[in-house]
PDB file of N, CA and C in Angstrom:
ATOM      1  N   UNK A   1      54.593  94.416 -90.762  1.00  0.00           N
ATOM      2  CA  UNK A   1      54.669  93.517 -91.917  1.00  0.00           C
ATOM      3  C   UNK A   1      55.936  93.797 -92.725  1.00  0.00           C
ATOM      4  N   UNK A   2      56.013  95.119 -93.012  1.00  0.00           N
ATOM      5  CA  UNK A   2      57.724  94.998 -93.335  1.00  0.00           C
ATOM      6  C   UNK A   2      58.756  94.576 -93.073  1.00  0.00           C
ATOM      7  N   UNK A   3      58.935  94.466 -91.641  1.00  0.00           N
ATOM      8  CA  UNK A   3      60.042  93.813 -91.072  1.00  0.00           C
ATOM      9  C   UNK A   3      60.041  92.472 -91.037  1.00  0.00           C
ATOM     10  N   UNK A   4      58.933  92.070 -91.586  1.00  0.00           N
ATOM     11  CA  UNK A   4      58.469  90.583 -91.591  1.00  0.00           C
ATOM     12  C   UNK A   4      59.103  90.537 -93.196  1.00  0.00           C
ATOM     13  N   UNK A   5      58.943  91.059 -94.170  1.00  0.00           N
ATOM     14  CA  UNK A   5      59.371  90.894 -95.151  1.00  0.00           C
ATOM     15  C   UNK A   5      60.665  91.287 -95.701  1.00  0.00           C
ATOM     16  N   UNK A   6      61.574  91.516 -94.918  1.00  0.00           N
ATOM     17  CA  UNK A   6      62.731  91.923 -94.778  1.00  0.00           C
ATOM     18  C   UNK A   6      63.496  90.896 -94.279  1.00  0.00           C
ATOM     19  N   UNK A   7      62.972  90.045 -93.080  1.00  0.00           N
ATOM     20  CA  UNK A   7      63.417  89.139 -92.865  1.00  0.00           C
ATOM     21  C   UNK A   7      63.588  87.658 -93.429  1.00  0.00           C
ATOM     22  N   UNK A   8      61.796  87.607 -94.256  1.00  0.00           N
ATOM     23  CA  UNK A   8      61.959  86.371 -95.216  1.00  0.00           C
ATOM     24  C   UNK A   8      63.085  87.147 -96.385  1.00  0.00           C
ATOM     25  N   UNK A   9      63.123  88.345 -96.957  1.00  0.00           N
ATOM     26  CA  UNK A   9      64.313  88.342 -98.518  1.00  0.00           C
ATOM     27  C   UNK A   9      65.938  87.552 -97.560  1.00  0.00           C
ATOM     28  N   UNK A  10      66.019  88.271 -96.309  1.00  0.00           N
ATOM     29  CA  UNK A  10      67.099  87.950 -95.798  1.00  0.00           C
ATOM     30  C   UNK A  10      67.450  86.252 -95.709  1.00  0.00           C
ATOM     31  N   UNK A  11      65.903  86.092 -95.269  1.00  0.00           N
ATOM     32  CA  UNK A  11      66.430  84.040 -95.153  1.00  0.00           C
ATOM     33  C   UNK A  11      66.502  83.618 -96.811  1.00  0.00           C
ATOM     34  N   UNK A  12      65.768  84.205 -97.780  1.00  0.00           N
ATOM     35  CA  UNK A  12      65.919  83.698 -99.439  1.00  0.00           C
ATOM     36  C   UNK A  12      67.539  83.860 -99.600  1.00  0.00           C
ATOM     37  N   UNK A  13      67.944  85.593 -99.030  1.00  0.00           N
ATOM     38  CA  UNK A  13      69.670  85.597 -99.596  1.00  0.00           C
ATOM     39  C   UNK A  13      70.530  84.602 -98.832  1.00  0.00           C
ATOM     40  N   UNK A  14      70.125  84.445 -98.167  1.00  0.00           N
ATOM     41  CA  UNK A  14      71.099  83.309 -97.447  1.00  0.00           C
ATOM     42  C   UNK A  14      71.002  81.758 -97.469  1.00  0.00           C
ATOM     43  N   UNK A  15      69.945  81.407 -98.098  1.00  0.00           N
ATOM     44  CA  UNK A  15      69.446  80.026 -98.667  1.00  0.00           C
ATOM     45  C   UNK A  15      70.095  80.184-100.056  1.00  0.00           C
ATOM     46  N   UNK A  16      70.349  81.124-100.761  1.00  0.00           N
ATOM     47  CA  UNK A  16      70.348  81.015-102.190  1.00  0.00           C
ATOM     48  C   UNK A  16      71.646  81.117-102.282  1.00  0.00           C
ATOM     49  N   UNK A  17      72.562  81.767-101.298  1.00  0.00           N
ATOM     50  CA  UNK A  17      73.715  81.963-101.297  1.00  0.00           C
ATOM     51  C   UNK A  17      74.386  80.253-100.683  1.00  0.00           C
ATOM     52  N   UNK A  18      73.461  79.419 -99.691  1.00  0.00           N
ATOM     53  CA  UNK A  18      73.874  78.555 -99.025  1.00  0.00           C
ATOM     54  C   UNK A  18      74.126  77.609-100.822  1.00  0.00           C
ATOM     55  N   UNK A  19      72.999  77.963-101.631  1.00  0.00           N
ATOM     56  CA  UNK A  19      72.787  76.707-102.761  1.00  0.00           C
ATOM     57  C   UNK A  19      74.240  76.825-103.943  1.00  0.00           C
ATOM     58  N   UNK A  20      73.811  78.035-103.998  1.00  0.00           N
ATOM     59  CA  UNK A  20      75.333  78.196-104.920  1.00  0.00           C
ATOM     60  C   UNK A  20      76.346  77.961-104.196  1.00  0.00           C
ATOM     61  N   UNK A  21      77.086  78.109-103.224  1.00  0.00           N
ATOM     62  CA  UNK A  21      78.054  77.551-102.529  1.00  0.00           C
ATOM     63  C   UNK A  21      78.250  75.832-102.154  1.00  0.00           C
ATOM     64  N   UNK A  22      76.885  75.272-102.415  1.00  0.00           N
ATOM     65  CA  UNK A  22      77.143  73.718-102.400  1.00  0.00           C
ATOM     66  C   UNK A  22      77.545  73.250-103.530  1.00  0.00           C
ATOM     67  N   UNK A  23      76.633  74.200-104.820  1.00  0.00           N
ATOM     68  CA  UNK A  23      77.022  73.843-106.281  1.00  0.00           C
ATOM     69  C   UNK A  23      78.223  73.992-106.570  1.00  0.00           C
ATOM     70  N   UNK A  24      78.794  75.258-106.041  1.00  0.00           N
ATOM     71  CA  UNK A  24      80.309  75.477-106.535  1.00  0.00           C
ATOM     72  C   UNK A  24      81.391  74.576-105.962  1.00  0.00           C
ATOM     73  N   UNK A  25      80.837  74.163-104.656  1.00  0.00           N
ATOM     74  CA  UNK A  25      81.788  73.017-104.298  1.00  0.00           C
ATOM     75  C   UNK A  25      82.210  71.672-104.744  1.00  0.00           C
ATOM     76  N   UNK A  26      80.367  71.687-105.081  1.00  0.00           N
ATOM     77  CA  UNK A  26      80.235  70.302-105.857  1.00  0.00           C
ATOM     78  C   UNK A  26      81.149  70.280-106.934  1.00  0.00           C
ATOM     79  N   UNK A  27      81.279  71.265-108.075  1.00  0.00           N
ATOM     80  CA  UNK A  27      81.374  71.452-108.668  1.00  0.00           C
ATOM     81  C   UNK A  27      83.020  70.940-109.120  1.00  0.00           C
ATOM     82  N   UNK A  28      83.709  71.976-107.859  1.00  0.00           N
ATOM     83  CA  UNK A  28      84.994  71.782-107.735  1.00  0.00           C
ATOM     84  C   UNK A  28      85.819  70.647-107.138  1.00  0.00           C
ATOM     85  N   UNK A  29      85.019  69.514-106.484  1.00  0.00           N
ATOM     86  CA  UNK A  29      84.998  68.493-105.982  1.00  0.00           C
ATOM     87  C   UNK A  29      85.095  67.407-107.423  1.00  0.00           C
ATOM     88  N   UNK A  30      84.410  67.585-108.530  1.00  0.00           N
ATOM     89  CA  UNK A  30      84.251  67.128-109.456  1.00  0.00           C
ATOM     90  C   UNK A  30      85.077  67.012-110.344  1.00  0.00           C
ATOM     91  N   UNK A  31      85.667  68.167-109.820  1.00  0.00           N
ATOM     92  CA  UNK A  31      87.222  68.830-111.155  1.00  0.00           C
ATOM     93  C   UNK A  31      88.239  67.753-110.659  1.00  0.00           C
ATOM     94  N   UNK A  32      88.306  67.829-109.170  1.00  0.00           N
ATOM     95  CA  UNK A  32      89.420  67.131-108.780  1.00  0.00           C
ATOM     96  C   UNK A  32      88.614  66.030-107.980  1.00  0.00           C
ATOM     97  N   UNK A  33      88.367  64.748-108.788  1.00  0.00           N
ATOM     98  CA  UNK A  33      88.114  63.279-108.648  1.00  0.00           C
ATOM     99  C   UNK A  33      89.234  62.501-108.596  1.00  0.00           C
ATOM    100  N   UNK A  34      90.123  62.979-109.399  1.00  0.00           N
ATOM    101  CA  UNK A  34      91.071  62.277-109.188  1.00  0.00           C
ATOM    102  C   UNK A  34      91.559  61.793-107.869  1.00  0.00           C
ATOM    103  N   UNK A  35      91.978  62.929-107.080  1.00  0.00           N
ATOM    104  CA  UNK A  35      92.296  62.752-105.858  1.00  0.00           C
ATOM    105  C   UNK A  35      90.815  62.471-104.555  1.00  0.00           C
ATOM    106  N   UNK A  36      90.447  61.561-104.446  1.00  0.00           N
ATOM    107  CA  UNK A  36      89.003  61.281-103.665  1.00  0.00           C
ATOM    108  C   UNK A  36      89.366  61.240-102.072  1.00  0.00           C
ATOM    109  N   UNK A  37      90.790  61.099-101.947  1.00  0.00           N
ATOM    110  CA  UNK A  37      91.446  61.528-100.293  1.00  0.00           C
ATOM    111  C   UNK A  37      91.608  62.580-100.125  1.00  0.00           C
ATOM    112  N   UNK A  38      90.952  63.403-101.033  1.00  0.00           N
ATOM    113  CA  UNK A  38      91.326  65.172-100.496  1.00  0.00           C
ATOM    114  C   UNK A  38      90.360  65.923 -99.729  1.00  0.00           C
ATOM    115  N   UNK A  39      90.867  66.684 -98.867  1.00  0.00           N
ATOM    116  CA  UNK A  39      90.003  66.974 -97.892  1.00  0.00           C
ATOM    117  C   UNK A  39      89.027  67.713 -97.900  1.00  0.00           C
ATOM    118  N   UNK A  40      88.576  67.716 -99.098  1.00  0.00           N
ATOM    119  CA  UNK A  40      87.200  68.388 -99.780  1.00  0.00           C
ATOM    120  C   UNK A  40      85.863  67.137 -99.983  1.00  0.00           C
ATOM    121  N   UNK A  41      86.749  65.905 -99.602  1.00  0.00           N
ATOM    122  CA  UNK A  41      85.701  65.277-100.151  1.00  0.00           C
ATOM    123  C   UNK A  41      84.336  65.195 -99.213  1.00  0.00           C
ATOM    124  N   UNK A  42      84.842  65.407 -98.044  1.00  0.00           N
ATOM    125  CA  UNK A  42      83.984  65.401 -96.737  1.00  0.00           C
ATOM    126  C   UNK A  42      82.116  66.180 -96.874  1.00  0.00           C
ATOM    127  N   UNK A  43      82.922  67.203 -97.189  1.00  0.00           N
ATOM    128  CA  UNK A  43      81.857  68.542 -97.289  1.00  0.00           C
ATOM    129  C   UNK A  43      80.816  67.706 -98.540  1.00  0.00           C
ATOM    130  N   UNK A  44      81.889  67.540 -99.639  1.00  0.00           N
ATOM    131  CA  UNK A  44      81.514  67.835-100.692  1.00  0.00           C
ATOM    132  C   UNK A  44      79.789  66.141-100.646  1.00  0.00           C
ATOM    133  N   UNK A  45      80.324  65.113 -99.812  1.00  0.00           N
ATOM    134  CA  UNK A  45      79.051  64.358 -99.711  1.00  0.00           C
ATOM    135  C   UNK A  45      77.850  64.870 -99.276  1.00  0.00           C
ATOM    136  N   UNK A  46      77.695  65.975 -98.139  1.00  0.00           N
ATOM    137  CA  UNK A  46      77.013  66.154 -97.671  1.00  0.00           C
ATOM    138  C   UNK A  46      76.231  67.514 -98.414  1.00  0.00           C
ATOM    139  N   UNK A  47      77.066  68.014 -99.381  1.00  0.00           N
ATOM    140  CA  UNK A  47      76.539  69.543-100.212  1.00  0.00           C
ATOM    141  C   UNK A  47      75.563  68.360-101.341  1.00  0.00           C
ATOM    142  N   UNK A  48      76.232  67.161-101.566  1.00  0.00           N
ATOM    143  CA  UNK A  48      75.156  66.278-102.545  1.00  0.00           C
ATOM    144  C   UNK A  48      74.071  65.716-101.742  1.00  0.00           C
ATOM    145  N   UNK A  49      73.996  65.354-100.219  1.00  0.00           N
ATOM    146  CA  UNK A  49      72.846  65.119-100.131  1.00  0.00           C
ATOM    147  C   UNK A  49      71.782  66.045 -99.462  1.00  0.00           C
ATOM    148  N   UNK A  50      72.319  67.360 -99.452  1.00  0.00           N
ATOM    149  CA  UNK A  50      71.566  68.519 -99.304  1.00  0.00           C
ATOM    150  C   UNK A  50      70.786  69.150-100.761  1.00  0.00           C
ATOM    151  N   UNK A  51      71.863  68.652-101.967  1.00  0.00           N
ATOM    152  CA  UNK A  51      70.312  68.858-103.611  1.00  0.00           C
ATOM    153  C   UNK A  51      69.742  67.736-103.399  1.00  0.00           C
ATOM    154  N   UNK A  52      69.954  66.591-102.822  1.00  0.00           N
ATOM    155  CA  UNK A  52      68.850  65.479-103.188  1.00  0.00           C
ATOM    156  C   UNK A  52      67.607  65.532-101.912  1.00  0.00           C
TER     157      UNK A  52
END
């Protein structure tokens, strides 16, 4: 059972790490709207329909 619970904290750090890394993209995707041909924009649709 430990190793069982070692493995779910491991999938939480890496889900939680996956979420903040969509936010921060989002984030930074947001800063720079201006430019909507930049090659961030790609990711950055799919990090929004991964919170929705």
């Amino acid at each position: 059972m430990n190793v069982y619970c070692k493995i779910l904290t491991l999938v939480k750090s890496v889900f939680v790490a996956f979420v903040v890394g969509a936010v921060a993209g989002f984030l930074a995707a947001t800063g720079n709207a201006a430019e909507p041909a930049s090659h961030g924009s790609a990711p950055l649709s799919a990090s929004a329909w991964v919170q929705r």
